[in-house]
N, C-alpha and C. Protein backbone atom coordinates (compact mmCIF):
# COMPACT_ATOMS: atom_id res chain seq x y z
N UNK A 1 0.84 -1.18 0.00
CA UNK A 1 0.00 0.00 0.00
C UNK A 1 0.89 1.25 0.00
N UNK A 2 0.70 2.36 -0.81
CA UNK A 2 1.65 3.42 -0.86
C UNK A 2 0.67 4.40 0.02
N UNK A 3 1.98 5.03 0.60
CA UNK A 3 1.48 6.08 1.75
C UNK A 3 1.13 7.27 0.99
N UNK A 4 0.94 8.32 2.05
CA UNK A 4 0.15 9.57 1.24
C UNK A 4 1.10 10.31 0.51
N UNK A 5 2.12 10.35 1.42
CA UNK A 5 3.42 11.01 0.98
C UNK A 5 4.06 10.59 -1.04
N UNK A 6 3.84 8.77 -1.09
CA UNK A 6 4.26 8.42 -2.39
C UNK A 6 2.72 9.19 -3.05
N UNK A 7 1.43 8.92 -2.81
CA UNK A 7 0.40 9.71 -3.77
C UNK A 7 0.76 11.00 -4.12
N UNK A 8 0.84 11.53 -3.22
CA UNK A 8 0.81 13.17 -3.33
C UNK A 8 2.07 13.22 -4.21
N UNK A 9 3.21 12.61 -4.23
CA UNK A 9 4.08 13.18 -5.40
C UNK A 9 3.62 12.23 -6.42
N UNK A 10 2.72 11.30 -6.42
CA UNK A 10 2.25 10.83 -8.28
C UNK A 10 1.70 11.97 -8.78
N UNK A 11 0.74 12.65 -7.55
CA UNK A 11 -0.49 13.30 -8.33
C UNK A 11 0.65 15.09 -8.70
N UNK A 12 1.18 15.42 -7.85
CA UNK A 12 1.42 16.45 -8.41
C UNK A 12 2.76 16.53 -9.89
N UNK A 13 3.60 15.09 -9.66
CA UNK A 13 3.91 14.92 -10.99
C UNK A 13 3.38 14.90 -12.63
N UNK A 14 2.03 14.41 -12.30
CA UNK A 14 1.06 14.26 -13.36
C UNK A 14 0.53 14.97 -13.49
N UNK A 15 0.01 15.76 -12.24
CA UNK A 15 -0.52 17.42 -12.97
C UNK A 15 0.76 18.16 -13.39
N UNK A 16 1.63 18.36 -12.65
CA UNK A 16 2.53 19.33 -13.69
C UNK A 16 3.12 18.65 -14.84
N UNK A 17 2.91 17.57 -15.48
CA UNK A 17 2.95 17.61 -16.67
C UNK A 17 1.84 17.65 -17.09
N UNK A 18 0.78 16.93 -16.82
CA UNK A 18 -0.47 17.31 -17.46
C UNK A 18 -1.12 18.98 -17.96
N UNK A 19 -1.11 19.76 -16.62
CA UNK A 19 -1.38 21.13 -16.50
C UNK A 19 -0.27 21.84 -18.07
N UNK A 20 1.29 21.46 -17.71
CA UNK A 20 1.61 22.23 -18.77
C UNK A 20 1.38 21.75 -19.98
N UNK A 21 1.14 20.61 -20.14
CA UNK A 21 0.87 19.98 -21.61
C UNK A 21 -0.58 20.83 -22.05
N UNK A 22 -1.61 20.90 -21.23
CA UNK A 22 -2.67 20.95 -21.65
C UNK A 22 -3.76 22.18 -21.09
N UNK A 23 -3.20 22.62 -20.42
CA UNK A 23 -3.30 23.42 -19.16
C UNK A 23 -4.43 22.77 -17.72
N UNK A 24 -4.70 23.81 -17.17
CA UNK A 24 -5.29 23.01 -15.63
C UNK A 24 -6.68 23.10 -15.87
N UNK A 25 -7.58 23.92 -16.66
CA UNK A 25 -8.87 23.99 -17.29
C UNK A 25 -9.15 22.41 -17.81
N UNK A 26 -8.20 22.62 -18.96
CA UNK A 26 -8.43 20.99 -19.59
C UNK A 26 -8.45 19.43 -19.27
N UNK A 27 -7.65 19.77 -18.07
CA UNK A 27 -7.41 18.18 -17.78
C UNK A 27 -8.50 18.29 -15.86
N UNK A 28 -9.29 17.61 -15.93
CA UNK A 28 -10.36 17.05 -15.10
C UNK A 28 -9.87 16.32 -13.93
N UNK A 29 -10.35 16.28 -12.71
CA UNK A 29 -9.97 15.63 -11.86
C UNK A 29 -9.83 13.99 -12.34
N UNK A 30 -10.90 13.37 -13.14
CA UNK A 30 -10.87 12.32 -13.44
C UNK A 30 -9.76 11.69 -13.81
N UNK A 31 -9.22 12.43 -15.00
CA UNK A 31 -8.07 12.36 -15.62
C UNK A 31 -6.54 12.32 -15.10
N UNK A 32 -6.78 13.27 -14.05
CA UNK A 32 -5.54 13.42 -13.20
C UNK A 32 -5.61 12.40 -11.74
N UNK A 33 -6.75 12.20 -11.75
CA UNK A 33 -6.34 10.86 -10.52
C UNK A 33 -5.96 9.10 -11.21
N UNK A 34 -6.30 9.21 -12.54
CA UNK A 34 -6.13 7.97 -13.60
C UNK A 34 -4.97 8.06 -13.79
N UNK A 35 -3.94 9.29 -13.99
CA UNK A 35 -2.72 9.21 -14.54
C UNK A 35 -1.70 9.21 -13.30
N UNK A 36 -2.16 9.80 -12.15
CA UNK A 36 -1.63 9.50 -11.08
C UNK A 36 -1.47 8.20 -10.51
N UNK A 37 -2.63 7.34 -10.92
CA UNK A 37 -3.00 5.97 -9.86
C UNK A 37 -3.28 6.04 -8.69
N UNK A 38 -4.21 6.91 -8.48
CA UNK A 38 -4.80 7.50 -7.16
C UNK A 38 -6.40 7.43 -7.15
N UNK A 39 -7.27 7.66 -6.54
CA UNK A 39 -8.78 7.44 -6.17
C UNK A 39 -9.09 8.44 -6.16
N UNK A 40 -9.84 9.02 -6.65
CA UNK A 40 -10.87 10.31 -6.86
C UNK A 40 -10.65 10.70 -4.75
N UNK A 41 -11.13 9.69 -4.27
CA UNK A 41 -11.36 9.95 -3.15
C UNK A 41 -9.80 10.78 -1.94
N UNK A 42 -9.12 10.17 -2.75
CA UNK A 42 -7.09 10.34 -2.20
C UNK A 42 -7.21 11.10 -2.72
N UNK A 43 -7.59 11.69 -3.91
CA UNK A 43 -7.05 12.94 -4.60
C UNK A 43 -7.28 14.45 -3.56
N UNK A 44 -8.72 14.10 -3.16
CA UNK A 44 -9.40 15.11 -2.60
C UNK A 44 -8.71 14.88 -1.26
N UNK A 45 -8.55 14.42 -0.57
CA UNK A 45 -7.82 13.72 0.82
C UNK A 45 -6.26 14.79 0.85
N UNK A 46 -5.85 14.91 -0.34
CA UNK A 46 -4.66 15.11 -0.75
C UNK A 46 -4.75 16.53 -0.73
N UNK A 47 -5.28 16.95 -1.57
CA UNK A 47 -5.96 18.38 -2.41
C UNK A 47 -7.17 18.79 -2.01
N UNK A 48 -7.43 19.81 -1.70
CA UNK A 48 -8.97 20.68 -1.30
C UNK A 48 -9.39 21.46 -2.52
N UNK A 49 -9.15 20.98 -3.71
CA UNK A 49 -9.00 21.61 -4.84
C UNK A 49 -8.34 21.89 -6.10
N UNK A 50 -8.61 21.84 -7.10
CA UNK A 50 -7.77 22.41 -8.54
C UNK A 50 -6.34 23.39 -7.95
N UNK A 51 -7.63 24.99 -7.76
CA UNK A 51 -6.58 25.55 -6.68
C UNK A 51 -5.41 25.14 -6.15
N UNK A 52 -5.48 24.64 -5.25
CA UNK A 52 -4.28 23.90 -4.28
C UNK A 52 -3.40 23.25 -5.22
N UNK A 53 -3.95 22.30 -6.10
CA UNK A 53 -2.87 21.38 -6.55
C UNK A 53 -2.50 22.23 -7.34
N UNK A 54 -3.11 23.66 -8.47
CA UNK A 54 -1.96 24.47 -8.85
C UNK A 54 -0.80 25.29 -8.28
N UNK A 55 -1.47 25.64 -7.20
CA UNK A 55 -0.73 26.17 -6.32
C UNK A 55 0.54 25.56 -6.25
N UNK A 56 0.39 24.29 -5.32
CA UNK A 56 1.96 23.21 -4.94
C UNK A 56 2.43 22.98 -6.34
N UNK A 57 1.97 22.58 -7.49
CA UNK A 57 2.77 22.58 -8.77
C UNK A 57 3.51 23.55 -9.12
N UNK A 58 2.67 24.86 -8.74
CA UNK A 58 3.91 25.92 -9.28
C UNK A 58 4.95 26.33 -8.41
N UNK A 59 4.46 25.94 -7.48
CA UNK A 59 5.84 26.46 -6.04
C UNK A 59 7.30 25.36 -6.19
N UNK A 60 6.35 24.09 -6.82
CA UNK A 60 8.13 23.14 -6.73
C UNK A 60 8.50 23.10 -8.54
N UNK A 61 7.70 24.15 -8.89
CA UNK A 61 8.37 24.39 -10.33
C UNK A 61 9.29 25.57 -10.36
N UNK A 62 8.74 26.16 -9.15
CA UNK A 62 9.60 27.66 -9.14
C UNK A 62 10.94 27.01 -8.45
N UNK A 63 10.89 26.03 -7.69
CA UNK A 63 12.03 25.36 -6.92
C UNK A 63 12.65 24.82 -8.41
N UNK A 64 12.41 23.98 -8.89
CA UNK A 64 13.12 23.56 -9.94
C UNK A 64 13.94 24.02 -11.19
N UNK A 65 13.25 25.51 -11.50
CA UNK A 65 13.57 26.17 -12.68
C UNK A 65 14.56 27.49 -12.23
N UNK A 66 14.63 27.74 -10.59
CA UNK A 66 15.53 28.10 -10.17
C UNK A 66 16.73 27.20 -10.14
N UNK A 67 16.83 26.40 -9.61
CA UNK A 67 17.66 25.47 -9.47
C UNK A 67 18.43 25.32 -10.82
N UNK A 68 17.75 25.20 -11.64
CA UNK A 68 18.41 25.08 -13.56
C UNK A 68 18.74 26.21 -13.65
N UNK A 69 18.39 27.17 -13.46
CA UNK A 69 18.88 28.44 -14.07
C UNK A 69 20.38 28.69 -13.09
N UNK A 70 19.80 28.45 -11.86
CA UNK A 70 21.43 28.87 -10.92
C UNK A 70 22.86 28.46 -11.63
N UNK A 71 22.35 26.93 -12.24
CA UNK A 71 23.35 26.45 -12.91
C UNK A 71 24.30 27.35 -13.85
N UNK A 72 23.62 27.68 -14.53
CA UNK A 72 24.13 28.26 -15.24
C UNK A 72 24.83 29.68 -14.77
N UNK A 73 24.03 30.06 -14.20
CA UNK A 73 24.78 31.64 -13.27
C UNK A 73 26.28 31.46 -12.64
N UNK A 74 26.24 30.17 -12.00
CA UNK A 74 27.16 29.88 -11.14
C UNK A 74 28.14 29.69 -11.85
N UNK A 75 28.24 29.29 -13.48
CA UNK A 75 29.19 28.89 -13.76
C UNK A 75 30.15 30.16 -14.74
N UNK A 76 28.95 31.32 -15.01
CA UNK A 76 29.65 32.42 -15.72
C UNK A 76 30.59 33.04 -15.10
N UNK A 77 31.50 33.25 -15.76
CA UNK A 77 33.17 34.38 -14.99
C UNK A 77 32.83 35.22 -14.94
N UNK A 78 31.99 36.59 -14.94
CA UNK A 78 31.97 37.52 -14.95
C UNK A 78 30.51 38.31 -14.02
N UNK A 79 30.21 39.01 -13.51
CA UNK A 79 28.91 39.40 -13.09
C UNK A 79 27.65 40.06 -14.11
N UNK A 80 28.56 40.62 -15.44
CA UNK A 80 28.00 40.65 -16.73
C UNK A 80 27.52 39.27 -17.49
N UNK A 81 28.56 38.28 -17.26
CA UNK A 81 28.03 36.92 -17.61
C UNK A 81 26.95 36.13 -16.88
N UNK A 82 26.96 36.50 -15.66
CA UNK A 82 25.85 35.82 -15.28
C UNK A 82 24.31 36.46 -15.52
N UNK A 83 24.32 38.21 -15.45
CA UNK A 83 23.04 38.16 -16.02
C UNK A 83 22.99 37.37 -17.36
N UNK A 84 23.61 37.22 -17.65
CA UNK A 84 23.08 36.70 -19.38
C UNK A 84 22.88 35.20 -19.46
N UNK A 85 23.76 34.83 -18.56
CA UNK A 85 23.23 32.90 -18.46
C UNK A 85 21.51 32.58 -18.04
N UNK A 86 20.99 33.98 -17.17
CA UNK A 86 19.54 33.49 -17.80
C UNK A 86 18.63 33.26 -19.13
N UNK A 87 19.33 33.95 -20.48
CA UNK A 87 18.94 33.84 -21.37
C UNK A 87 19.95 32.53 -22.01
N UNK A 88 20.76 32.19 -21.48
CA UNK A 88 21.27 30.86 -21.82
C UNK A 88 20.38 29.77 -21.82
N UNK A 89 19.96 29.96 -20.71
CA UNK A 89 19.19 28.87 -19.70
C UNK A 89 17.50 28.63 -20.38
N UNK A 90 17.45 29.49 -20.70
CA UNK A 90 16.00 29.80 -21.38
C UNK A 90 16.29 29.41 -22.77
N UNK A 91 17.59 29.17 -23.79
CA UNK A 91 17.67 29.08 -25.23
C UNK A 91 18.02 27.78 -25.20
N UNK A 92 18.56 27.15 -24.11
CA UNK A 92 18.46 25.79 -23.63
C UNK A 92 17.48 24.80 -23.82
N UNK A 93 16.45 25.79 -22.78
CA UNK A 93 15.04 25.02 -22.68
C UNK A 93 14.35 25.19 -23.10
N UNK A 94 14.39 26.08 -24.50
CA UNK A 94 12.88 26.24 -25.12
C UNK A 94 13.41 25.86 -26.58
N UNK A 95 12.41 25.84 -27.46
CA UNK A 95 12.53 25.62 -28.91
C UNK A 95 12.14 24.54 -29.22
N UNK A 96 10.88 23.96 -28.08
CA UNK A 96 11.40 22.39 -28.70
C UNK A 96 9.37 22.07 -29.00
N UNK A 97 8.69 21.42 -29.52
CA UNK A 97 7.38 21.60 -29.45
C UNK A 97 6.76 21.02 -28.13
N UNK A 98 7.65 20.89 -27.09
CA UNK A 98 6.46 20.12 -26.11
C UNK A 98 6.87 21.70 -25.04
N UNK A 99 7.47 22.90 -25.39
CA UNK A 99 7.57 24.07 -24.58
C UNK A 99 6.40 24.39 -24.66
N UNK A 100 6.47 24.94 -23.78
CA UNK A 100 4.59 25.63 -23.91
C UNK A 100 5.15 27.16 -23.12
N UNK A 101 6.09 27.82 -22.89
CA UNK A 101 6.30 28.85 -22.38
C UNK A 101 6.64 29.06 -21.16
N UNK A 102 6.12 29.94 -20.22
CA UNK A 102 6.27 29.94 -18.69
C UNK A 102 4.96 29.83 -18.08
N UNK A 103 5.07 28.39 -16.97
CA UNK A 103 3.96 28.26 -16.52
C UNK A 103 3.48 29.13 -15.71
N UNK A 104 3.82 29.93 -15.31
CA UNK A 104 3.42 31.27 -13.96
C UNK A 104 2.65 31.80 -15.19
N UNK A 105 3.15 32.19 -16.01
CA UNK A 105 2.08 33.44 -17.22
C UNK A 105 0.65 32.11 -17.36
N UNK A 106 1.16 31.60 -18.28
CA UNK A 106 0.06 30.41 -18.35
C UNK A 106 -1.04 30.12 -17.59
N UNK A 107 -0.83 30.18 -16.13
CA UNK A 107 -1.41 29.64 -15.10
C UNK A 107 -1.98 30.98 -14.68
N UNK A 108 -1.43 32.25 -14.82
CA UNK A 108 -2.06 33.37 -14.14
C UNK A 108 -3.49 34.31 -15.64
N UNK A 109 -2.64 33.57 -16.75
CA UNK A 109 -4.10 33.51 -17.72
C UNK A 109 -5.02 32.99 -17.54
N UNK A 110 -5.33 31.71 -17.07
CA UNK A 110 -5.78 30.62 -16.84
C UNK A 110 -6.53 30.67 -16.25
N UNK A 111 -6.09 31.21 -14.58
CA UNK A 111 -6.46 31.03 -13.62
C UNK A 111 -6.58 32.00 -12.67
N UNK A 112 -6.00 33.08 -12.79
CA UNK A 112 -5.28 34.38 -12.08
C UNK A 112 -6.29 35.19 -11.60
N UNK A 113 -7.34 35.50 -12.60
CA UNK A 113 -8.41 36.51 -12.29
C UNK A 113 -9.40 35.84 -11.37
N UNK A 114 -9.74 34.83 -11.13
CA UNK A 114 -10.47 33.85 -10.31
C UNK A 114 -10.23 33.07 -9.24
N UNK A 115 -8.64 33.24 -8.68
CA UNK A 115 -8.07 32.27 -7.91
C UNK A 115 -6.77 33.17 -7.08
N UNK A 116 -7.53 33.52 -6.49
CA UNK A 116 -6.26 34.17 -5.21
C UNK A 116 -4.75 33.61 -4.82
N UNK A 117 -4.94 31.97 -4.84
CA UNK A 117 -3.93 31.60 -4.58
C UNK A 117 -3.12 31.50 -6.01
N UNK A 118 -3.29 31.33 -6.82
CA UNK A 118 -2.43 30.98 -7.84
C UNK A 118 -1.99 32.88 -8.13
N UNK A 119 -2.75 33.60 -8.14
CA UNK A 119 -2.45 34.84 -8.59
C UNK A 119 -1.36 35.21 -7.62
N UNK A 120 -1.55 34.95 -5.79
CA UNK A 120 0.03 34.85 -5.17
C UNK A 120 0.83 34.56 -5.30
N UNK A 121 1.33 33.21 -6.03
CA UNK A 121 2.15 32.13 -5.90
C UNK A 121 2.66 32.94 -7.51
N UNK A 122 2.19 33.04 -8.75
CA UNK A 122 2.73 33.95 -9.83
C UNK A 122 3.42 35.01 -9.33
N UNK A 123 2.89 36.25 -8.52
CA UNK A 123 3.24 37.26 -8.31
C UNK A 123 4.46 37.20 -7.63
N UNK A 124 4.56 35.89 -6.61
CA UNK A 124 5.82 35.94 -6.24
C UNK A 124 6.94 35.17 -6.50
N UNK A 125 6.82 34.50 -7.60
CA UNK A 125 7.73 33.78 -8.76
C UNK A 125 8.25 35.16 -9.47
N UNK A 126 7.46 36.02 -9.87
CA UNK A 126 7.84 37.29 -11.00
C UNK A 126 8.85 38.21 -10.08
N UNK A 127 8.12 38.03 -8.75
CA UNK A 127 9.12 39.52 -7.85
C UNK A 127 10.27 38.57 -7.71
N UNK A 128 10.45 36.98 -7.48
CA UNK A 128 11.71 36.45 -7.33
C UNK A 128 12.59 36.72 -7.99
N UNK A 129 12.28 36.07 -9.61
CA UNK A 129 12.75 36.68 -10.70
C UNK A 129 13.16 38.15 -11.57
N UNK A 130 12.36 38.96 -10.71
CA UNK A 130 13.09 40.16 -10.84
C UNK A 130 13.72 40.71 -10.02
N UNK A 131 13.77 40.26 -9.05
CA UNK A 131 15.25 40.30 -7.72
C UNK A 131 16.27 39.76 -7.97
N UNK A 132 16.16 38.42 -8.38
CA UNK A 132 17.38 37.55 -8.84
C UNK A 132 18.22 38.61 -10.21
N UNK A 133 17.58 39.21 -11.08
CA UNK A 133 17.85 39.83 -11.87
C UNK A 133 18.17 41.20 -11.57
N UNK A 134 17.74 41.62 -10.86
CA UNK A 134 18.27 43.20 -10.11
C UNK A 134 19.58 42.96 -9.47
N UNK A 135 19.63 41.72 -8.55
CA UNK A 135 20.82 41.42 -7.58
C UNK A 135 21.82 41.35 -8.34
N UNK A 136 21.75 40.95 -10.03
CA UNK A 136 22.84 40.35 -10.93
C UNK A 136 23.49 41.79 -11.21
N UNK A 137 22.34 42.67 -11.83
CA UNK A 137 22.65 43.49 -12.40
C UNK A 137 23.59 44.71 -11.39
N UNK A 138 22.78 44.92 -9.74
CA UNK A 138 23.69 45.40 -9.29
C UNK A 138 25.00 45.11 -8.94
N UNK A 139 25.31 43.93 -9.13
CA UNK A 139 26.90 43.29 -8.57
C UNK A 139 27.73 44.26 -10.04
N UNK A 140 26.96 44.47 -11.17
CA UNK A 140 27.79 44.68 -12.21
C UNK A 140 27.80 46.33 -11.98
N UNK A 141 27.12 46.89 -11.27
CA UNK A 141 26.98 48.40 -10.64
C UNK A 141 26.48 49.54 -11.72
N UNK A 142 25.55 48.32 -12.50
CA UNK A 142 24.46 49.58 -13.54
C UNK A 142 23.22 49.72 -12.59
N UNK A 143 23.32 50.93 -12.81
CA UNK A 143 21.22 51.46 -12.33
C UNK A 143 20.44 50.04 -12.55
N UNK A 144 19.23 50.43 -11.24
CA UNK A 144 17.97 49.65 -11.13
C UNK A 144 18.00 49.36 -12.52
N UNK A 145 17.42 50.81 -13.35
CA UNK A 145 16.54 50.72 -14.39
C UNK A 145 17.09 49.50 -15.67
N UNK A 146 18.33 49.33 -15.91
CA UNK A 146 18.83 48.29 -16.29
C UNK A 146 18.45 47.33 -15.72
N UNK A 147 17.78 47.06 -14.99
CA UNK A 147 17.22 45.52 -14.21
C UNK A 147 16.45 45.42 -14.43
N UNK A 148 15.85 46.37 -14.31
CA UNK A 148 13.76 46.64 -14.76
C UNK A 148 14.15 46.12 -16.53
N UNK A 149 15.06 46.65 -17.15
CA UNK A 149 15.12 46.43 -18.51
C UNK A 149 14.90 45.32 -19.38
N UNK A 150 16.17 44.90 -17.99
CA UNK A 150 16.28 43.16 -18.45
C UNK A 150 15.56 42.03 -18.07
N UNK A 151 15.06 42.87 -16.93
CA UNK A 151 13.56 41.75 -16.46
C UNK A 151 12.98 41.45 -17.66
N UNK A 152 12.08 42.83 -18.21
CA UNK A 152 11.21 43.12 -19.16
C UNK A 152 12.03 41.83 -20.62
N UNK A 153 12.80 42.07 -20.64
CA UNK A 153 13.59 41.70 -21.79
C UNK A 153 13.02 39.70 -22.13
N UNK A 154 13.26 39.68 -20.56
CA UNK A 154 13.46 38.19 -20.18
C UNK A 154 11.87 37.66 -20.40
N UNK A 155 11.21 38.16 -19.95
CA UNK A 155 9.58 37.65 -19.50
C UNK A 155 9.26 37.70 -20.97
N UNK A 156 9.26 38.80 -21.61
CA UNK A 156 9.16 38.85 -23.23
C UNK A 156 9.66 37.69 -24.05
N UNK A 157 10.94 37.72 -23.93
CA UNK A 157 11.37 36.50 -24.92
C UNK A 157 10.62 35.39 -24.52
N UNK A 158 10.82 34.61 -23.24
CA UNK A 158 10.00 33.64 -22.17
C UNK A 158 8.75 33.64 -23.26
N UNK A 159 7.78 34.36 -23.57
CA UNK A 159 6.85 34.07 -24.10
C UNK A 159 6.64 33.82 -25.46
N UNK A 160 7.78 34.33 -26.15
CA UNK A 160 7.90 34.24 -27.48
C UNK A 160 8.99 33.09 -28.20
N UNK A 161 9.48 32.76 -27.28
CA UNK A 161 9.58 30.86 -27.19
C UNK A 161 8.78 29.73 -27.42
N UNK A 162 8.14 30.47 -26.31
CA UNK A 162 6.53 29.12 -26.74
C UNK A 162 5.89 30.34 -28.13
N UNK A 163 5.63 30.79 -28.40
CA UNK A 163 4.83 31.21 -29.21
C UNK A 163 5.27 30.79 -30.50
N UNK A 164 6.80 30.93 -30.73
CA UNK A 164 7.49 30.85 -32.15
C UNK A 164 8.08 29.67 -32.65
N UNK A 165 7.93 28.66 -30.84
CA UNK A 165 8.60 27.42 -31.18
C UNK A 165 10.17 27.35 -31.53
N UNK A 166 10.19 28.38 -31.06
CA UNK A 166 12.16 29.00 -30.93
C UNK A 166 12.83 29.21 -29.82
N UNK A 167 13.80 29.01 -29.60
CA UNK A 167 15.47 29.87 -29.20
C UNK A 167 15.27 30.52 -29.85
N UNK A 168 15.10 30.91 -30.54
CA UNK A 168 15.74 32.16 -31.17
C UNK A 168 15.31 33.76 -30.05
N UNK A 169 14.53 33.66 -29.60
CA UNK A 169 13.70 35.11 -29.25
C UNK A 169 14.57 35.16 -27.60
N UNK A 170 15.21 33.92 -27.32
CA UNK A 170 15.93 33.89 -25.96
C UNK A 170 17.10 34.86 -26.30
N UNK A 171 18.09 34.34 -27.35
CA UNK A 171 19.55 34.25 -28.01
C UNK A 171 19.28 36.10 -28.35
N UNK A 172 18.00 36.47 -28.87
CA UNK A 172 17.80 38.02 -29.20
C UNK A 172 17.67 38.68 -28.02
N UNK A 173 17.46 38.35 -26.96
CA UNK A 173 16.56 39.04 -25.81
C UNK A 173 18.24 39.20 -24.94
N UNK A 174 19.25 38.48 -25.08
CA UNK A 174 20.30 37.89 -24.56
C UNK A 174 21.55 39.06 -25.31
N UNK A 175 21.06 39.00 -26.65
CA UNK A 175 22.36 40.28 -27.26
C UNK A 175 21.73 41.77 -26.67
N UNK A 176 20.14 41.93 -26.81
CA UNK A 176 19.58 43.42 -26.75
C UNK A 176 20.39 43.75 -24.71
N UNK A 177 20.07 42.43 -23.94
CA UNK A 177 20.75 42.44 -22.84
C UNK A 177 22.67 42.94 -22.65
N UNK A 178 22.77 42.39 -23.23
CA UNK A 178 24.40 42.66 -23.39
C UNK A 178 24.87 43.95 -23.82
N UNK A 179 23.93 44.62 -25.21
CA UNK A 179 23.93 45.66 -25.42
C UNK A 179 23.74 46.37 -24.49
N UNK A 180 22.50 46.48 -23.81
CA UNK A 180 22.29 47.79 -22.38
C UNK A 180 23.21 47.44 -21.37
N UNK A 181 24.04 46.53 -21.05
CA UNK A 181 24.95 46.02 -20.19
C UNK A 181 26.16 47.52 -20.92
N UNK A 182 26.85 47.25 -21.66
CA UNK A 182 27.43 47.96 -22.67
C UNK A 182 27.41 49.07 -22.67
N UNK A 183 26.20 49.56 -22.72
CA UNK A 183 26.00 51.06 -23.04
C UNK A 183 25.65 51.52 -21.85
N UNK A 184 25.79 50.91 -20.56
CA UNK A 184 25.57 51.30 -19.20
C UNK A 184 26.76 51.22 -18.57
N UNK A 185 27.79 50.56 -19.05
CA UNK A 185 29.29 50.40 -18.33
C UNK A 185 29.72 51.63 -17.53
């Protein structure tokens, strides 16, 4: 007999692939306790809701996609290089047809205007991400507004990845970055 602890990570594995494959509208409790191998009844035991289980999906996605991106930060020589290994990290992981973009945007389309918790859990994935990106930019000792820049820069391409089915809009978002790096020295 598997404990709650092994359910609860089937079910939120299968929604976060399910959710991003298809989004969290589309795929039904039915569906997601079948692909889990869980009981309608465990699901709810588990989860008090759609809600909730988006919620915990996006919090250990924000754990995870930090974690990938650090990688790459950690390994640039320079404090100019590491802002830019986020657009590494992003030309990495997108271009491929099973990208579907960034699940925080996704999920706050989705779900955002109707759901308090998911509209928190976005909002504070975005302020992470634009801290992590301010913190970069000040080690390199350009103005805020260069951070605000490159935020903007980043969330943009991020979406035009999934949209274009490219790297490419990462690799652009990554030179226009380098440029204001440049012209801010």
């Amino acid at each position: 007999m598997t404990t709650d602890t092994e359910a609860r990570e089937r079910v939120l594995e299968a929604a976060d692939r399910l959710f991003y494959a298809k989004s969290a509208h589309a795929v039904g409790m039915d569906e997601l306790r079948t692909e889990a191998g869980v009981s309608l009844k465990k699901l709810y035991q588990l989860f008090d809701g759609k809600d909730a289980l988006v919620e915990e999906v996006l919090r250990r996605r924000e754990e995870a996609i930090t974690a990938a991106t650090m990688k790459y930060v950690v390994r640039a020589a320079s404090p100019e290089d590491q802002v830019l290994a986020v657009f590494d990290w992003m030309a990495d992981s997108s271009g491929t047809t099973d990208f579907r973009g960034c699940a925080f945007i996704n999920s706050y389309a989705e779900l955002g205007p109707s759901s308090e918790r998911v509209t928190a859990v976005v909002r504070h994935q975005k302020s992470g991400v634009r801290g992590a990106i301010a913190a970069m930019v000040a080690a390199t000792g350009r103005p805020e507004w260069v951070a605000d820049s490159i935020f903007l820069l980043f969330e943009g391409a991020m979406t035009n990845t999934a949209i274009t089915v490219s790297s490419e809009p990462a690799r652009q978002a990554r030179k226009a970055a380098r440029f204001l790096l440049e012209k801010t020295a």
